[in-house]
Structures are given as structure tokens and as C-alpha cells.
Protein backbone atom coordinates (compact mmCIF):
# COMPACT_ATOMS: atom_id res chain seq x y z
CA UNK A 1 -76.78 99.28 -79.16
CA UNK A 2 -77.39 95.99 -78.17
CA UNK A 3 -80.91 95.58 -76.19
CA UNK A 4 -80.39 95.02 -72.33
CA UNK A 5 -83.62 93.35 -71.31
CA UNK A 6 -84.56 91.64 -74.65
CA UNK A 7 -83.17 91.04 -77.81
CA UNK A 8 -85.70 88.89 -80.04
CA UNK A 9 -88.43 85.98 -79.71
CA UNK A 10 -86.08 83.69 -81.50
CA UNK A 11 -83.66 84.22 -79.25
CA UNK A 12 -85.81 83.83 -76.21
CA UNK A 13 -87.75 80.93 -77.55
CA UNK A 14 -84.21 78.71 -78.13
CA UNK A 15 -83.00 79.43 -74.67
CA UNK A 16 -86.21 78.38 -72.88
CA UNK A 17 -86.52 75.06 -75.31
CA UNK A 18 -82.78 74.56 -75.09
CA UNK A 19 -83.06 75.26 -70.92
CA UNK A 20 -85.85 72.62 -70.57
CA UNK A 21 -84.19 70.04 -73.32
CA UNK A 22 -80.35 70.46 -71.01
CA UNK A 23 -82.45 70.14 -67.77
CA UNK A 24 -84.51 66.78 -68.54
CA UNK A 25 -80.60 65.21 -69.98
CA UNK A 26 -78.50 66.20 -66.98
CA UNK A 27 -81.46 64.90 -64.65
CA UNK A 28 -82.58 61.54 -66.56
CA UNK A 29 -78.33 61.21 -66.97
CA UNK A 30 -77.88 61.63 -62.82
CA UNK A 31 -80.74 59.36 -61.92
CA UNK A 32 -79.49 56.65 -64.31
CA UNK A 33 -75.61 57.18 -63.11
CA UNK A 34 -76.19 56.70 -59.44
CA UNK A 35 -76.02 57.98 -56.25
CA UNK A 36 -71.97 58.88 -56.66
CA UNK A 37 -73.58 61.59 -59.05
CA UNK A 38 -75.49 63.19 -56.07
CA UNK A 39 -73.14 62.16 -53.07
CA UNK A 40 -70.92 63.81 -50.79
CA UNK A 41 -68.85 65.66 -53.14
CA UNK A 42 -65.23 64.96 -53.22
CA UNK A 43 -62.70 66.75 -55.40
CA UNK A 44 -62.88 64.92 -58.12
CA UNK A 45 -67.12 64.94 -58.14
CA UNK A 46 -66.77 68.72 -57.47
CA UNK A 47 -64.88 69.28 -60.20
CA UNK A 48 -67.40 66.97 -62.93
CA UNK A 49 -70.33 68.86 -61.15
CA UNK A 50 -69.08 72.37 -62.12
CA UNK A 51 -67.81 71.03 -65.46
CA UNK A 52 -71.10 69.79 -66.29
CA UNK A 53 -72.87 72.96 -64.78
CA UNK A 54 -70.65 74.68 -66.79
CA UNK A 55 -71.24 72.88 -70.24
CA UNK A 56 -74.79 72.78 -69.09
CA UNK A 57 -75.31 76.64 -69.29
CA UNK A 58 -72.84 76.54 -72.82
CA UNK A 59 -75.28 74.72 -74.27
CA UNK A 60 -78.39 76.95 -72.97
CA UNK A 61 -77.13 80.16 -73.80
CA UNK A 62 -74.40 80.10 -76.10
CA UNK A 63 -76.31 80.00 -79.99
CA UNK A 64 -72.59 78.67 -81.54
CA UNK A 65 -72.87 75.58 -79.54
CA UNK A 66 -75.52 73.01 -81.15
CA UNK A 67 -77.86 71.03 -78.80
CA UNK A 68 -76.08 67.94 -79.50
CA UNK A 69 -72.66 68.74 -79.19
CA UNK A 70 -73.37 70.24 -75.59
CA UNK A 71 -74.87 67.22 -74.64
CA UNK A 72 -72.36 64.91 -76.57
CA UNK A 73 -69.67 66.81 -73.67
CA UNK A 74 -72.31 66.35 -70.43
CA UNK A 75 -72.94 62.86 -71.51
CA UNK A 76 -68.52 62.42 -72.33
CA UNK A 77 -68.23 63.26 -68.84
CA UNK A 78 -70.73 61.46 -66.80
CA UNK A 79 -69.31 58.58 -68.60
CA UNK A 80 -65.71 59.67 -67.84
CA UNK A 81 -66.53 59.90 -64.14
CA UNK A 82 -68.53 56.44 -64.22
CA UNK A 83 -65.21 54.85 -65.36
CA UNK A 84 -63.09 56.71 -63.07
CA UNK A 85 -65.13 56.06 -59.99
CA UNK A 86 -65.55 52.25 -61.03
CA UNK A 87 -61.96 51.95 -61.35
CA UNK A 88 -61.21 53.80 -58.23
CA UNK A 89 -63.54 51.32 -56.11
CA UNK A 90 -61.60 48.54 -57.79
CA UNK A 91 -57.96 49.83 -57.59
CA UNK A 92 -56.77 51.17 -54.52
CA UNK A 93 -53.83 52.71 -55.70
CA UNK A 94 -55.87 54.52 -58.31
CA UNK A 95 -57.66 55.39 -55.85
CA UNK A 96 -56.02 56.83 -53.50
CA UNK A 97 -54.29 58.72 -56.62
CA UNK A 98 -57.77 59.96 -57.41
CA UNK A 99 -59.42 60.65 -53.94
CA UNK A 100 -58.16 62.73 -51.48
CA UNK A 101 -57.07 60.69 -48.04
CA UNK A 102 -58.93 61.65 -45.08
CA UNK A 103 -56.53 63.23 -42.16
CA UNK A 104 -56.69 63.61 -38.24
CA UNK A 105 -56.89 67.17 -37.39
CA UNK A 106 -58.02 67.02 -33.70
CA UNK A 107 -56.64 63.64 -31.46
CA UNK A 108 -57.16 63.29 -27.69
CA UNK A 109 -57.76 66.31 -26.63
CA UNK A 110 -55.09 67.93 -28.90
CA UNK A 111 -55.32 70.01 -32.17
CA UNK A 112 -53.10 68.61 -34.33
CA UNK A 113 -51.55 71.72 -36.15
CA UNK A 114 -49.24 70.79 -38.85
CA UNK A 115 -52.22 68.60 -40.12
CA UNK A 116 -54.48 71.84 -39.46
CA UNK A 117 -51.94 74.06 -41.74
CA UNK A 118 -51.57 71.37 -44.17
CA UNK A 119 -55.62 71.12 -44.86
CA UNK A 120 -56.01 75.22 -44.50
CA UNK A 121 -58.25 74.58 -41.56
CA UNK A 122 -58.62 76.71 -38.55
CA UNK A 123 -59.33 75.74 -34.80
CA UNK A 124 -63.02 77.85 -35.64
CA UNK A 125 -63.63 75.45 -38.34
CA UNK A 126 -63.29 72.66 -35.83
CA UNK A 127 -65.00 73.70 -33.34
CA UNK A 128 -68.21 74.75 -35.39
CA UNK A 129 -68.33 70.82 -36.40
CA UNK A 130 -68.06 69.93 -32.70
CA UNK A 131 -71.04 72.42 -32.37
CA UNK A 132 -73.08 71.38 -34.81
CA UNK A 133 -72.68 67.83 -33.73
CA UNK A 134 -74.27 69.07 -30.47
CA UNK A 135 -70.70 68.41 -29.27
CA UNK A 136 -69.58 71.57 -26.05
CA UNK A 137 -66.18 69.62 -24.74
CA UNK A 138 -62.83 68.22 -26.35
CA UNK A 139 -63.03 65.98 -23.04
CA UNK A 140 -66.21 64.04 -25.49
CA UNK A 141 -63.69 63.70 -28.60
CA UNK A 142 -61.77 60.93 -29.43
CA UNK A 143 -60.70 63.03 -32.84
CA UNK A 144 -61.91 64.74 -35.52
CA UNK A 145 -61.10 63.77 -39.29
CA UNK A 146 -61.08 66.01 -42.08
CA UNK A 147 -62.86 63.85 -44.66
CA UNK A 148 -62.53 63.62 -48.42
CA UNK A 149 -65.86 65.04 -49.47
CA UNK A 150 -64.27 68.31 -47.04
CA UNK A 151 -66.55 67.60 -44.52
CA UNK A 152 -65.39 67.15 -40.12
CA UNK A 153 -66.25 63.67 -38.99
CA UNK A 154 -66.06 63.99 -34.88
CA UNK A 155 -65.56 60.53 -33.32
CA UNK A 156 -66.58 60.41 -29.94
CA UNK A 157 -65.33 59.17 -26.88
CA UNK A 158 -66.22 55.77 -26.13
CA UNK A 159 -68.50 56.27 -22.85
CA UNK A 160 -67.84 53.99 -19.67
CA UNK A 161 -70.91 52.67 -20.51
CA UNK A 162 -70.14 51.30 -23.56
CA UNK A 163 -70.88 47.13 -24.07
CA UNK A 164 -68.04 47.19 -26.28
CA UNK A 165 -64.39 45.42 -25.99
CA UNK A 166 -63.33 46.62 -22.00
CA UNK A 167 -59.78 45.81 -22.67
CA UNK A 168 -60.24 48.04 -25.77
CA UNK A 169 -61.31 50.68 -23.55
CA UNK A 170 -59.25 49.98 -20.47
CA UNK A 171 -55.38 49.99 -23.27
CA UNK A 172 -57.02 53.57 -24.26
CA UNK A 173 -56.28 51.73 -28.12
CA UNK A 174 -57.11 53.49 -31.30
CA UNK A 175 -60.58 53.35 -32.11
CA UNK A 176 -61.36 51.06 -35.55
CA UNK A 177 -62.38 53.57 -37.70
CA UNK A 178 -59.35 56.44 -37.04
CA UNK A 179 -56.42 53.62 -37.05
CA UNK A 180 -55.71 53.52 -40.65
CA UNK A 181 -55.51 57.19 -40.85
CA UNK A 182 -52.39 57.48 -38.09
């Protein structure tokens, strides 16, 4: 029977040395690959992030998988998603192949539901980001965008006080930052 809480020095000895090797590559590799590494995950970053994780804890555990090959595959993919990500910010139709597009979900006063079924989001959802925004009334909310990192951006209402554009205000126009989203 194999032993439960120990199994041998050797054993022990490689994970610990293989845990500390893994865990000075993945964090010399992030700081030398940017911010994007450590951002607002969207899908695509998610989905490096638990592959790396993953090969990450391969590598530690896992005696059939050499040292260098694990980090050969972490080092493969930060590479992979520093090309992706460079082409993305170049090409916009790449990108917006890549990324996912942010989406209204909440517009003058009114949830916007087939948006709200299409993004699996519910009106509790919502309403916790007005919350935690220090938000209490859809009156105060221009709209509310479901972002492509998966986070709720709420975009106020412009107050009467405002210095900015009056006709803006007084036409009731789009705000700048939702109008390429409708």
C-alpha cells in the first residue's frame, strides 16, 4: 500500500526544488512579459493563466515530466500569448476574433434582457455592481456594460452640473464611451 502522508525523501526533496525552480520561471517570465500577464483577465488570458497553472503544477509534481520540458511548455505559451496579444492590438479584426466585445446590459433606466440572456447574467448580478459602485438608483445610470475581462462597468448619469458639452446633455445623446457598443 502506497504511503498516504509520505512516500520517500527523494521524492519530497524533487518536489520542493522543482516547486521553488517552477515558481522563480513563471514569476521572472510574468514580470518580463508585462502587465497583460497580470491584467484584467479576459478569456483568452484566463485560459493561458490556467494553462500555465496547470503545466506549472505538471512540472512540480509529476516525476515523468523533466524540469525542462515543463518549462519549455510555460515559456511556449507566454510567448504564444505575447504574439497573440501583439497582433490583436495591431489588427482589429483579429482582434475582435480573439477578444470578446463588450455589450450593454442595462440602458436608461431599462434592463436590456435579450443582452442579459445572451451573457448568462441576472438582474442580481447587476445590481450588486451598482452596489458596489456605491450606486442605490437606476435614475444615476446612464448603462451598464458587461466588459470583456467579465467585469460590470456602470456609466453614470451625466449630473446637471456637469461643465461638459450642454447641447450634449440637453439632445440626451449617447455618451462617448457606450456609442460604439449600440
Amino acid at each position: 500500500m502506497d504511503m498516504i502522508f509520505f512516500d520517500s525523501i527523494d521524492k519530497l526533496g524533487r518536489i520542493v526544488l522543482t516547486t521553488v525552480m517552477v515558481y522563480v520561471l513563471i514569476v521572472l517570465v510574468t514580470k518580463a512579459s508585462g502587465k497583460r500577464s497580470t491584467s484584467q483577465l479576459n478569456n483568452f488570458d484566463w485560459i493561458v493563466t490556467v494553462m500555465i497553472g496547470s503545466l506549472g503544477a505538471s512540472t512540480i509534481l509529476l516525476k515523468a515530466i523533466p524540469f525542462i520540458e515543463g518549462v519549455s511548455a510555460i515559456l511556449t505559451l507566454y510567448l504564444l500569448q505575447f504574439l497573440v496579444t501583439k497582433y490583436a492590438s495591431i489588427s482589429p479584426q483579429f482582434s475582435s476574433f480573439i477578444l470578446s466585445e463588450p455589450r450593454i446590459v442595462f440602458y436608461q433606466g431599462q434592463f436590456l434582457p435579450d443582452a442579459m440572456r445572451a451573457e448568462r447574467l441576472t438582474r442580481q448580478e447587476i445590481e450588486c455592481a451598482m452596489r458596489s459602485d456605491g450606486i442605490n438608483s437606476f435614475d444615476d445610470v446612464e448603462a451598464i456594460v458587461f466588459e470583456s475581462d467579465a467585469k460590470l462597468t456602470i456609466i453614470p448619469k451625466p449630473s446637471s452640473t456637469d461643465d461638459s458639452d450642454s447641447s450634449q446633455n440637453a439632445n440626451n445623446d449617447v455618451s462617448q464611451t457606450i456609442a460604439p457598443l449600440m
